[in-house]
PDB file of N, CA and C in Angstrom:
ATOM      1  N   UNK A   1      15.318 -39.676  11.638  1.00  0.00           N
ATOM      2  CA  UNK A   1      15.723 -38.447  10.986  1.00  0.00           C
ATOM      3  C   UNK A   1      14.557 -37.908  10.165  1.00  0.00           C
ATOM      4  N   UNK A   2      14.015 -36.611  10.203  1.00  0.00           N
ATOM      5  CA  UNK A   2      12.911 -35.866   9.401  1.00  0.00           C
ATOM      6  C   UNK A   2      13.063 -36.474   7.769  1.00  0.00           C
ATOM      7  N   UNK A   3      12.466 -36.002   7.206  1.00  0.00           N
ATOM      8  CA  UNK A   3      12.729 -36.807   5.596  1.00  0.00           C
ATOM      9  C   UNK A   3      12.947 -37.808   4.906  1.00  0.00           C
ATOM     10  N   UNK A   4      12.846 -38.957   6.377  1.00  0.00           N
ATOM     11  CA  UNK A   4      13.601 -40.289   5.942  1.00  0.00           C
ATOM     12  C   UNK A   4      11.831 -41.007   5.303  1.00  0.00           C
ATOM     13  N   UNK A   5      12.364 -41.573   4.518  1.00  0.00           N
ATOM     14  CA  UNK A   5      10.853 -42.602   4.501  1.00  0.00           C
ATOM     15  C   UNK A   5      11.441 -43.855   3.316  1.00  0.00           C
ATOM     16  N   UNK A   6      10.923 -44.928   3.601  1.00  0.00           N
ATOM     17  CA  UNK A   6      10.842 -46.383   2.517  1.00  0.00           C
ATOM     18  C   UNK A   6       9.679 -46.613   3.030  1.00  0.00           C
ATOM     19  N   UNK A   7       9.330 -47.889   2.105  1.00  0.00           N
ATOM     20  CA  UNK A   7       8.029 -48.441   2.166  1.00  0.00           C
ATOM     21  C   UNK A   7       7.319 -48.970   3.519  1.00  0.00           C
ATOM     22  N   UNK A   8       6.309 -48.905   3.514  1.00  0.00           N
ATOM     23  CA  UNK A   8       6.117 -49.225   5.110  1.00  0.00           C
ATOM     24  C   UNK A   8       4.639 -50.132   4.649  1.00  0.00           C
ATOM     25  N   UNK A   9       3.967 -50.230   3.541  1.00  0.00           N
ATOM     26  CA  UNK A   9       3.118 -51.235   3.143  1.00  0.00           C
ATOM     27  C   UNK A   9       3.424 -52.439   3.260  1.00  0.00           C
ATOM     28  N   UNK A  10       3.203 -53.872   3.747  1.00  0.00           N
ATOM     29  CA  UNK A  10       3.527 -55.160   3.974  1.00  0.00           C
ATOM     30  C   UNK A  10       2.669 -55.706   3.607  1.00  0.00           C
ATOM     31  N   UNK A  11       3.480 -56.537   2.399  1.00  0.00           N
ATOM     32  CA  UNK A  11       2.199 -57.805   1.841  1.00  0.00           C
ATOM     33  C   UNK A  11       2.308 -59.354   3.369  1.00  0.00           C
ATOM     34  N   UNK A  12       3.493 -59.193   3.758  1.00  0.00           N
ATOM     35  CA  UNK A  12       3.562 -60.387   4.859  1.00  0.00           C
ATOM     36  C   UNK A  12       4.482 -59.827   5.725  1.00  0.00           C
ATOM     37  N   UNK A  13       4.285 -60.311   6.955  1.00  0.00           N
ATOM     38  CA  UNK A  13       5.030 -60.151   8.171  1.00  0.00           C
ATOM     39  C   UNK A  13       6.436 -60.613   8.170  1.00  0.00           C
ATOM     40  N   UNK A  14       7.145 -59.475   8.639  1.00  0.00           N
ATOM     41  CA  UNK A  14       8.590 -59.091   8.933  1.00  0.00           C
ATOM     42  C   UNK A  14       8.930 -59.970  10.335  1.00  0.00           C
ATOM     43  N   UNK A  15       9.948 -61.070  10.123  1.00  0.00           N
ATOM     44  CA  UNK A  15      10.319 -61.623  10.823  1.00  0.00           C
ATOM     45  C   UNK A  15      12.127 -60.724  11.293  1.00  0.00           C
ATOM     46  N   UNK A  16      12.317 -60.721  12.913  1.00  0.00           N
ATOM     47  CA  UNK A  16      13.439 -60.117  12.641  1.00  0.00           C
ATOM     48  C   UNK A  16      14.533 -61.450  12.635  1.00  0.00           C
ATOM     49  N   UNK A  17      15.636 -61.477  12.339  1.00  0.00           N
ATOM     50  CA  UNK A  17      16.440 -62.723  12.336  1.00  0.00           C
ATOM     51  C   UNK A  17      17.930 -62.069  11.213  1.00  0.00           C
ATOM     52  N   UNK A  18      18.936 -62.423  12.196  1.00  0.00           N
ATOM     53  CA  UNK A  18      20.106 -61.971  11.896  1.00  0.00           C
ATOM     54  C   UNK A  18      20.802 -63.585  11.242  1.00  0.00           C
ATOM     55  N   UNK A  19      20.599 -63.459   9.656  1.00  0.00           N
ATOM     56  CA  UNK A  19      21.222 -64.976   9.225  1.00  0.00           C
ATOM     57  C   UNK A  19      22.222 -64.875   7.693  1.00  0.00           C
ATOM     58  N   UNK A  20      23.320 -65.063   7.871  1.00  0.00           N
ATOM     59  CA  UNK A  20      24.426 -64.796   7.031  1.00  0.00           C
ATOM     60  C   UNK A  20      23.582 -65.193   5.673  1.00  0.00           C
ATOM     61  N   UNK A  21      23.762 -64.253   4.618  1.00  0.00           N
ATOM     62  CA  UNK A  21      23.355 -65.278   3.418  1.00  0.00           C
ATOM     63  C   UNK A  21      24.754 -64.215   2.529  1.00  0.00           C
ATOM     64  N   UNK A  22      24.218 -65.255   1.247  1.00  0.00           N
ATOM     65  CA  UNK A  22      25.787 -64.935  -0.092  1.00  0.00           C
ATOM     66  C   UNK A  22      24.761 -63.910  -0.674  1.00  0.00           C
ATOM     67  N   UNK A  23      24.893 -62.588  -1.164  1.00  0.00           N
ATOM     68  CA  UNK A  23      24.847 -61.754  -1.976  1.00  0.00           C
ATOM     69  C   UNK A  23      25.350 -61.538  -3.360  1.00  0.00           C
ATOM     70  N   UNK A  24      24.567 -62.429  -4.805  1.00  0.00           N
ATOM     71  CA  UNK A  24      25.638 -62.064  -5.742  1.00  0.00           C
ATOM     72  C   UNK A  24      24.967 -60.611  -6.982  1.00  0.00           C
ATOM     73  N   UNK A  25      25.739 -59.909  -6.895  1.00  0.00           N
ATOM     74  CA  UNK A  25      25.280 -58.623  -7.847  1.00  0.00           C
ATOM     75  C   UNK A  25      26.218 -58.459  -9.006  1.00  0.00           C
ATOM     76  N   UNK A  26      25.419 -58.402  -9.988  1.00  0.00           N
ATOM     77  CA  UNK A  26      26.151 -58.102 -11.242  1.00  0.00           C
ATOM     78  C   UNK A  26      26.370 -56.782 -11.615  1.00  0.00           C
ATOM     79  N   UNK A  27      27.445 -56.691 -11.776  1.00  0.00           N
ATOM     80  CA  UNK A  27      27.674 -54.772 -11.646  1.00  0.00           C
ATOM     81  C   UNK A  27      28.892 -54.270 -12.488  1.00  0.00           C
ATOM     82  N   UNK A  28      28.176 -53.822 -13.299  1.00  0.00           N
ATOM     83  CA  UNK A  28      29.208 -53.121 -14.719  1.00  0.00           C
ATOM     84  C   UNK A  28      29.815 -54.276 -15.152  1.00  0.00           C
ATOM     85  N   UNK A  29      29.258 -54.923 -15.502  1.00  0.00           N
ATOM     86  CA  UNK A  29      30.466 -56.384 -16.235  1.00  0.00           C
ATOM     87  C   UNK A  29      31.171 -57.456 -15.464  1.00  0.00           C
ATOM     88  N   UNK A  30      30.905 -57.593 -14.096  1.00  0.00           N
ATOM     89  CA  UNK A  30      31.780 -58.005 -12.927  1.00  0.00           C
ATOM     90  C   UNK A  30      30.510 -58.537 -12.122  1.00  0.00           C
ATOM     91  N   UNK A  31      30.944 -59.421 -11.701  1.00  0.00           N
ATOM     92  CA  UNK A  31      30.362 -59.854 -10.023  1.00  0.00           C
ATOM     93  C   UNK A  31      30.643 -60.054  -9.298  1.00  0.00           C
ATOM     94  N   UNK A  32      29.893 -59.392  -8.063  1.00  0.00           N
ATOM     95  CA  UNK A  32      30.433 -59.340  -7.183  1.00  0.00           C
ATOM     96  C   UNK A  32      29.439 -60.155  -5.840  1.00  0.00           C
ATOM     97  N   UNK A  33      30.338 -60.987  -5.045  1.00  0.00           N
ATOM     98  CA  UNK A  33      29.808 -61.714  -4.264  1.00  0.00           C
ATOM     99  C   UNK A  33      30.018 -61.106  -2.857  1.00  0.00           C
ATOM    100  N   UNK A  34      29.003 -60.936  -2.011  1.00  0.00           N
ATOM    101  CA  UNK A  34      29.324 -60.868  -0.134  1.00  0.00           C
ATOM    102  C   UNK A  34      28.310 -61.463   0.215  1.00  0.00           C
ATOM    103  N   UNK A  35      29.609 -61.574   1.408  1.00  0.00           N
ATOM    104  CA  UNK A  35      28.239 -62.578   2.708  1.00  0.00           C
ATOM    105  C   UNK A  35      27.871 -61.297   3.395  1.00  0.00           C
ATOM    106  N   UNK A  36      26.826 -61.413   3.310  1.00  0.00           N
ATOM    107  CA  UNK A  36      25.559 -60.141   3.962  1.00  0.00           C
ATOM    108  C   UNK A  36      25.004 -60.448   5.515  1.00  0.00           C
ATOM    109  N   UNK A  37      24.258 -59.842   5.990  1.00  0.00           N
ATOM    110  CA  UNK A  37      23.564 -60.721   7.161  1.00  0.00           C
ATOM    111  C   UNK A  37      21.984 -59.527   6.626  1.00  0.00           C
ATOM    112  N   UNK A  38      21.165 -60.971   7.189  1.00  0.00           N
ATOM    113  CA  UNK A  38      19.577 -60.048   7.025  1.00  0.00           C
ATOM    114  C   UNK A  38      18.912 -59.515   8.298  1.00  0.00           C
ATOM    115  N   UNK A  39      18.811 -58.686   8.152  1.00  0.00           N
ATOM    116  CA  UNK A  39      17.780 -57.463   9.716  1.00  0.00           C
ATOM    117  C   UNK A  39      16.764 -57.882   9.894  1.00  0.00           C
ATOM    118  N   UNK A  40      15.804 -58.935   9.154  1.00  0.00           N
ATOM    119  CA  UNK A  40      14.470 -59.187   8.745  1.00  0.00           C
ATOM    120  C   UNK A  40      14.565 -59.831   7.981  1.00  0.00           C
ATOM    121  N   UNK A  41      13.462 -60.856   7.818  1.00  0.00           N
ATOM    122  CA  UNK A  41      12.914 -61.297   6.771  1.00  0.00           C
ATOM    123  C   UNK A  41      11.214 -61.444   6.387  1.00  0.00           C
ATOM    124  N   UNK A  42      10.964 -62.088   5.381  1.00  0.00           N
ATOM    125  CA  UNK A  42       9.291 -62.330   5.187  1.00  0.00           C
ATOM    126  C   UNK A  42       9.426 -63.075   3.730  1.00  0.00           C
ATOM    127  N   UNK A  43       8.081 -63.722   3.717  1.00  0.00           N
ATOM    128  CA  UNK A  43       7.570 -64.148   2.614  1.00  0.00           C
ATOM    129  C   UNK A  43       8.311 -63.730   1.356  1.00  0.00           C
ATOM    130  N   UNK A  44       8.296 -62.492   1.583  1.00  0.00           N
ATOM    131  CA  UNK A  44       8.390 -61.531   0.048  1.00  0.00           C
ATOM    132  C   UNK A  44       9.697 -61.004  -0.326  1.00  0.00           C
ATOM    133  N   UNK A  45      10.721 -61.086   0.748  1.00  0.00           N
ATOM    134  CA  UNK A  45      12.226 -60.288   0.836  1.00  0.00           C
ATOM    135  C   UNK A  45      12.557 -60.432   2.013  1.00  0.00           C
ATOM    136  N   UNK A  46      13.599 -59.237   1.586  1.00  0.00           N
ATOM    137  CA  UNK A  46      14.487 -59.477   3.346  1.00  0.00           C
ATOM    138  C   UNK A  46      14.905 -57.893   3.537  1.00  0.00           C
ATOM    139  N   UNK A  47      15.579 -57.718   4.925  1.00  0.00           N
ATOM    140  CA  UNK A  47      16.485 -56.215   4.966  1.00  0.00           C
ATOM    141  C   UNK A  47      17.859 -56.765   5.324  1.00  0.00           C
ATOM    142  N   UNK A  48      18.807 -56.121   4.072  1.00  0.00           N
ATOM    143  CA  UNK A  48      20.061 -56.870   4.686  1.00  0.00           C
ATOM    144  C   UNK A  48      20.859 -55.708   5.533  1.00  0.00           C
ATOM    145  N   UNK A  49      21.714 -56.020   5.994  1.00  0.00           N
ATOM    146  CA  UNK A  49      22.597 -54.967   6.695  1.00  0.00           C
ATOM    147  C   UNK A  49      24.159 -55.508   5.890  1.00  0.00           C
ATOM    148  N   UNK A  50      24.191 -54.613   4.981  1.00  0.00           N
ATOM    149  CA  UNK A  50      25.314 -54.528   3.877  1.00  0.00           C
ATOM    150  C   UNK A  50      26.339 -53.349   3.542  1.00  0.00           C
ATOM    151  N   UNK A  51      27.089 -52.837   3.094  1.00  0.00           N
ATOM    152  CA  UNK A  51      27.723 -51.916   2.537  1.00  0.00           C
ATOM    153  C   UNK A  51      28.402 -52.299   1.221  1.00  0.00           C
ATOM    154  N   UNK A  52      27.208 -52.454   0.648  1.00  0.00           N
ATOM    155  CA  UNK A  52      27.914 -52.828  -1.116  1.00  0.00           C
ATOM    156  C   UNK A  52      26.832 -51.774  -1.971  1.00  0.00           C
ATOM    157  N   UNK A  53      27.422 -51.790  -2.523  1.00  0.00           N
ATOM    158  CA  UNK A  53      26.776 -50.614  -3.557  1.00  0.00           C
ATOM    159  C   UNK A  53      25.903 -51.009  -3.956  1.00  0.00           C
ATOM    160  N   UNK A  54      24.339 -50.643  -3.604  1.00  0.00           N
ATOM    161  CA  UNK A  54      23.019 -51.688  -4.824  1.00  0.00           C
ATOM    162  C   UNK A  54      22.518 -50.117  -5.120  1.00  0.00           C
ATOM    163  N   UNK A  55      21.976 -50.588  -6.322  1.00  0.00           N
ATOM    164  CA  UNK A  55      20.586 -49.850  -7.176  1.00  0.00           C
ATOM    165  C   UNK A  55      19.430 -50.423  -7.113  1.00  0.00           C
ATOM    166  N   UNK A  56      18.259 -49.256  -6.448  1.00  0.00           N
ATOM    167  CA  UNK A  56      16.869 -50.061  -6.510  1.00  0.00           C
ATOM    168  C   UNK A  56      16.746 -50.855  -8.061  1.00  0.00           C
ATOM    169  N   UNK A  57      16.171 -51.343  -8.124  1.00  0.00           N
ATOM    170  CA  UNK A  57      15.840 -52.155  -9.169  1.00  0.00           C
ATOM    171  C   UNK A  57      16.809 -53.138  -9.716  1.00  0.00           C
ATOM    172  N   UNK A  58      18.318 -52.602  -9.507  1.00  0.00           N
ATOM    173  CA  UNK A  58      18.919 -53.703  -9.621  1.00  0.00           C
ATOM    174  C   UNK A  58      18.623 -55.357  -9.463  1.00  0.00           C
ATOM    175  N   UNK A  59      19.080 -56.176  -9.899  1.00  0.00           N
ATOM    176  CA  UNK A  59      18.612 -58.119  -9.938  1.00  0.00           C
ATOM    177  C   UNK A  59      19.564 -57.933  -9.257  1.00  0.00           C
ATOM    178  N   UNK A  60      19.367 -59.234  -7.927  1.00  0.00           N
ATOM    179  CA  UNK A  60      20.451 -59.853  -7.918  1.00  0.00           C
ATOM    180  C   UNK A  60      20.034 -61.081  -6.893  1.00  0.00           C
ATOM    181  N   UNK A  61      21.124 -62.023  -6.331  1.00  0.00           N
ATOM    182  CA  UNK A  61      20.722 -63.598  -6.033  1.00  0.00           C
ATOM    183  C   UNK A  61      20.806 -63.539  -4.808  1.00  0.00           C
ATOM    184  N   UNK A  62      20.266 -64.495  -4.360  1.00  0.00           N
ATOM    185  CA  UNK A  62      20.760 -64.108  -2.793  1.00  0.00           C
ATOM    186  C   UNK A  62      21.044 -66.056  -2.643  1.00  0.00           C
ATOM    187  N   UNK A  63      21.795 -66.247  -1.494  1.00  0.00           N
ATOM    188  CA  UNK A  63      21.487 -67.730  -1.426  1.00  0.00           C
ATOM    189  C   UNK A  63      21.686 -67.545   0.085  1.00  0.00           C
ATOM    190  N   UNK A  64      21.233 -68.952   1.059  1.00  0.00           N
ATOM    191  CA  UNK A  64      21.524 -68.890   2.220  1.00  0.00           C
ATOM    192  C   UNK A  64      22.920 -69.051   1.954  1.00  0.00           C
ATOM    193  N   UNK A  65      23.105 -69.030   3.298  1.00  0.00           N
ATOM    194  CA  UNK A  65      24.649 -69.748   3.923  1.00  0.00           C
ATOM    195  C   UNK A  65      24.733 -71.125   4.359  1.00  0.00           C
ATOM    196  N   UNK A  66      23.704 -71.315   5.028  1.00  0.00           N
ATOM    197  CA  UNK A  66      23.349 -72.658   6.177  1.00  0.00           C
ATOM    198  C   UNK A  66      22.217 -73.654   5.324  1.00  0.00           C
ATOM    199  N   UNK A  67      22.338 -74.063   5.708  1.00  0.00           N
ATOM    200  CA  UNK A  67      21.233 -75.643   4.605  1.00  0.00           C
ATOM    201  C   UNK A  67      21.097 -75.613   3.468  1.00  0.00           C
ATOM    202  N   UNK A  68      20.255 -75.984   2.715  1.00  0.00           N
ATOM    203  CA  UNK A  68      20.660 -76.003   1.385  1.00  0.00           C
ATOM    204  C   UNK A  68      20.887 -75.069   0.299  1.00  0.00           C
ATOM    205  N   UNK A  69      21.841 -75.035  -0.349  1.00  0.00           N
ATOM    206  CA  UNK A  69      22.074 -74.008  -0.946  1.00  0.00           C
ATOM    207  C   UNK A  69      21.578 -73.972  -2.475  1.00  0.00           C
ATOM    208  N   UNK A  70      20.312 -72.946  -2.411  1.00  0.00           N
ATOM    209  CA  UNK A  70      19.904 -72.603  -3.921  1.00  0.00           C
ATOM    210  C   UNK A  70      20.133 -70.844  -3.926  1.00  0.00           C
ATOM    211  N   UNK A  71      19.728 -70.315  -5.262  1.00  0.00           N
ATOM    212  CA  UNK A  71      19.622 -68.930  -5.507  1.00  0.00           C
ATOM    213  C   UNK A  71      18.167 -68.328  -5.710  1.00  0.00           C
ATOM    214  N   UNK A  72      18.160 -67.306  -4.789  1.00  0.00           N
ATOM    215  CA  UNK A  72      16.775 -66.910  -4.832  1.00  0.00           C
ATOM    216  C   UNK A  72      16.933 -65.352  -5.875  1.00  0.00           C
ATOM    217  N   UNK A  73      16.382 -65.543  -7.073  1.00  0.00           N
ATOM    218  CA  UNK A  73      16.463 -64.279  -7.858  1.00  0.00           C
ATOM    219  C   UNK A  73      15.510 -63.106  -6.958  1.00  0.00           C
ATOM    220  N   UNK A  74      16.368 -62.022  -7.138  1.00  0.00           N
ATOM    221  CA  UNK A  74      15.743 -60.926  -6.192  1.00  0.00           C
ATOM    222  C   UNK A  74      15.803 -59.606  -7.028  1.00  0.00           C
ATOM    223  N   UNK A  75      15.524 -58.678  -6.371  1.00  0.00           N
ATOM    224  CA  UNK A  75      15.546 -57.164  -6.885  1.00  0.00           C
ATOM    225  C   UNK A  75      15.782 -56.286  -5.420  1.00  0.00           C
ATOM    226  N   UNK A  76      17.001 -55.313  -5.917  1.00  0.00           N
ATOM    227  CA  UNK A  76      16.566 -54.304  -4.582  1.00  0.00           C
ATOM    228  C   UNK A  76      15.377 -53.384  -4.979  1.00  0.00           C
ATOM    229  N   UNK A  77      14.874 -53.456  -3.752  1.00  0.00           N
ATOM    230  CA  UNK A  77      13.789 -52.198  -3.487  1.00  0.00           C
ATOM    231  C   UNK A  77      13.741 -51.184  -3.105  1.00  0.00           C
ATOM    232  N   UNK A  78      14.620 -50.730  -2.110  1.00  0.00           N
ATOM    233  CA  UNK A  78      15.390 -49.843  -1.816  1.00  0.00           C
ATOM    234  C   UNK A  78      16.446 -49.986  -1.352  1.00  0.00           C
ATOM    235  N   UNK A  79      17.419 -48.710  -0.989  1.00  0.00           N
ATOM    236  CA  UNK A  79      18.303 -48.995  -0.248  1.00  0.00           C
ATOM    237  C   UNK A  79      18.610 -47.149   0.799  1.00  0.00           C
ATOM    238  N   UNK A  80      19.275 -47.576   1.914  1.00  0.00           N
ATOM    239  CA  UNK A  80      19.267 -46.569   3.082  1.00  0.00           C
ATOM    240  C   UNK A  80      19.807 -45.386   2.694  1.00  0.00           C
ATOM    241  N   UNK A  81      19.267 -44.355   2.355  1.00  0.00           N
ATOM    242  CA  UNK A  81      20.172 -43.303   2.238  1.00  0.00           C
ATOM    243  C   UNK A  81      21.306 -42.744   3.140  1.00  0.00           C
ATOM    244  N   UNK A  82      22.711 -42.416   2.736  1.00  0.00           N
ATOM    245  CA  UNK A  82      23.529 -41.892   2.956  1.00  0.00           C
ATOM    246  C   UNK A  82      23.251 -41.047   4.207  1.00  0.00           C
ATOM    247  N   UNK A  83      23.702 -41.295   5.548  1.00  0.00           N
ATOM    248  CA  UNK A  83      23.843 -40.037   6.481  1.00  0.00           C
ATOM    249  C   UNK A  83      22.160 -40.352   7.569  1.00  0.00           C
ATOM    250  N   UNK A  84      21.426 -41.405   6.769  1.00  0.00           N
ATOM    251  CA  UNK A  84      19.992 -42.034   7.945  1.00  0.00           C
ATOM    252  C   UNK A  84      20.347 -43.153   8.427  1.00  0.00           C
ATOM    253  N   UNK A  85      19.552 -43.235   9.517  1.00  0.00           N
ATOM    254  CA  UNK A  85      19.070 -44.812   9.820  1.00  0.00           C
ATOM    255  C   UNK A  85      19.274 -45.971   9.200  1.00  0.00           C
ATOM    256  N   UNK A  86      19.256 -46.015   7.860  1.00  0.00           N
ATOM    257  CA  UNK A  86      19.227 -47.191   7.405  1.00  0.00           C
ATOM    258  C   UNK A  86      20.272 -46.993   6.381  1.00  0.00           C
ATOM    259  N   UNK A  87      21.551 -45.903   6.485  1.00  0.00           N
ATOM    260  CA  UNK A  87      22.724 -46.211   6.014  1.00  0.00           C
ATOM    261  C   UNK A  87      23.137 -47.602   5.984  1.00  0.00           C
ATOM    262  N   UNK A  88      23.580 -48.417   4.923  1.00  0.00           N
ATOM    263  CA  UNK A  88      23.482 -49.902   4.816  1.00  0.00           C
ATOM    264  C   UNK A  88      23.137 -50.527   4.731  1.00  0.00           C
ATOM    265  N   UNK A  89      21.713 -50.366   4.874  1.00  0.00           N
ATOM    266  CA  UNK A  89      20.776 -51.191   4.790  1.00  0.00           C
ATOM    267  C   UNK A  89      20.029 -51.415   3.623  1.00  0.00           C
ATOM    268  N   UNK A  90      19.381 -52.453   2.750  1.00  0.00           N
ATOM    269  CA  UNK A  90      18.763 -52.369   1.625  1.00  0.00           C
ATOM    270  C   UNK A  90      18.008 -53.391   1.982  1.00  0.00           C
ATOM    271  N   UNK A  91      16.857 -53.109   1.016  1.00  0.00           N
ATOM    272  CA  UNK A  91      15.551 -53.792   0.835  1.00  0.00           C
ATOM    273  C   UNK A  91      15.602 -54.960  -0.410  1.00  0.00           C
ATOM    274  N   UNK A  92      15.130 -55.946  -0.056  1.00  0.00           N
ATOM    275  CA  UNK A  92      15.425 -57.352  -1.276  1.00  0.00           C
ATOM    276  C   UNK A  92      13.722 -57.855  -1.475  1.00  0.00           C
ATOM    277  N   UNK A  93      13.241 -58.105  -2.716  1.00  0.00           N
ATOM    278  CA  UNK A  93      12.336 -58.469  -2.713  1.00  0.00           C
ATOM    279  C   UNK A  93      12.916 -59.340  -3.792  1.00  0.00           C
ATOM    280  N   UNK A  94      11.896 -60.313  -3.440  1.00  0.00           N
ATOM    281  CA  UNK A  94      11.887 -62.036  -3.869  1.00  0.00           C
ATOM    282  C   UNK A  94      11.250 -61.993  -5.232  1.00  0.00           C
ATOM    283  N   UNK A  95      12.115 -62.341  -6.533  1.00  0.00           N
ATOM    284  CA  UNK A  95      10.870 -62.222  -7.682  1.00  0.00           C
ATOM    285  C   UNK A  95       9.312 -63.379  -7.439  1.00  0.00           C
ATOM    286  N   UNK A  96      10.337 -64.947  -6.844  1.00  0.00           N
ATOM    287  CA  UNK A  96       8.992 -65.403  -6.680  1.00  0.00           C
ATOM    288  C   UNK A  96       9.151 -65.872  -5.261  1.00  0.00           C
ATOM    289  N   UNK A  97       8.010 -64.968  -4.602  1.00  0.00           N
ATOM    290  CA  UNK A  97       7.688 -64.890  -3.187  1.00  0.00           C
ATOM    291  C   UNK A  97       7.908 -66.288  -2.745  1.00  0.00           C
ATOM    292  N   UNK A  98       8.592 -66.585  -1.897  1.00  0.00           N
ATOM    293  CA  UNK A  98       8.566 -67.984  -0.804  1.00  0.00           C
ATOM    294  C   UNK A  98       7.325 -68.471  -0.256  1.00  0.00           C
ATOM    295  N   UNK A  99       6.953 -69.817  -0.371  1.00  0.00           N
ATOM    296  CA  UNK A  99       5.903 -70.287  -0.176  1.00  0.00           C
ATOM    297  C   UNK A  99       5.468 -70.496   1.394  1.00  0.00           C
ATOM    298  N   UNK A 100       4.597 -70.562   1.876  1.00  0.00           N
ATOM    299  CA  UNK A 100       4.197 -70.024   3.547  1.00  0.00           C
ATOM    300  C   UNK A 100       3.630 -69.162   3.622  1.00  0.00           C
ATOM    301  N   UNK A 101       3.111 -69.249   5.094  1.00  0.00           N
ATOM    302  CA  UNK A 101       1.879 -68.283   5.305  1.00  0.00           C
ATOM    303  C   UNK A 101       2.610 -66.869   5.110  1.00  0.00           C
ATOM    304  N   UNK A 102       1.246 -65.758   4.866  1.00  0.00           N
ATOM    305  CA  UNK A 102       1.654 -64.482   4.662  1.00  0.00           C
ATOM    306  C   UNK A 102       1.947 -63.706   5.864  1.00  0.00           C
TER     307      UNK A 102
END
């Protein structure tokens, strides 16, 4: 769609891989938990394919689903505008990047 644009700079390579993880966002006083699935991943974040309400900059956790389960503190980076391509979709970046090649 004309006008659409997010970041397209990459500190590390975008793996694509469709893998359930828990989503927890703190939002107005409440949290709220979903199982998400990710479009991508990398070093640095992920793209989830979601329909929950995020705010760029918003914090929030992500954990897998499958093996061991810790919380990875995150931030959205963006998220898909309304009526494009990436309706649903939001951008997660890792506060501290995952260790592995870039």
């Amino acid at each position: 769609m004309a006008g659409e644009s997010y970041p397209t700079a990459r500190r590390s390579k975008r793996i694509p891989a469709r893998i359930p993880v828990t989503l927890i966002v703190q939002s107005t006083g409440e949290k709220v938990i979903r199982e998400v699935y990710t479009c991508d991943l990398s070093q640095h974040g992920l793209r989830i394919q979601a329909h929950v309400p995020l705010i760029p900059g918003q914090t929030v956790k992500v954990i897998p689903s499958e093996g061991p389960r810790y919380a990875v503190h995150s931030r959205v980076a963006w998220v898909g505008p309304v009526g494009s391509r990436l309706e649903g979709q939001a951008g997660i970046e890792f506060l501290n990047p995952l260790s592995g090649p870039g």
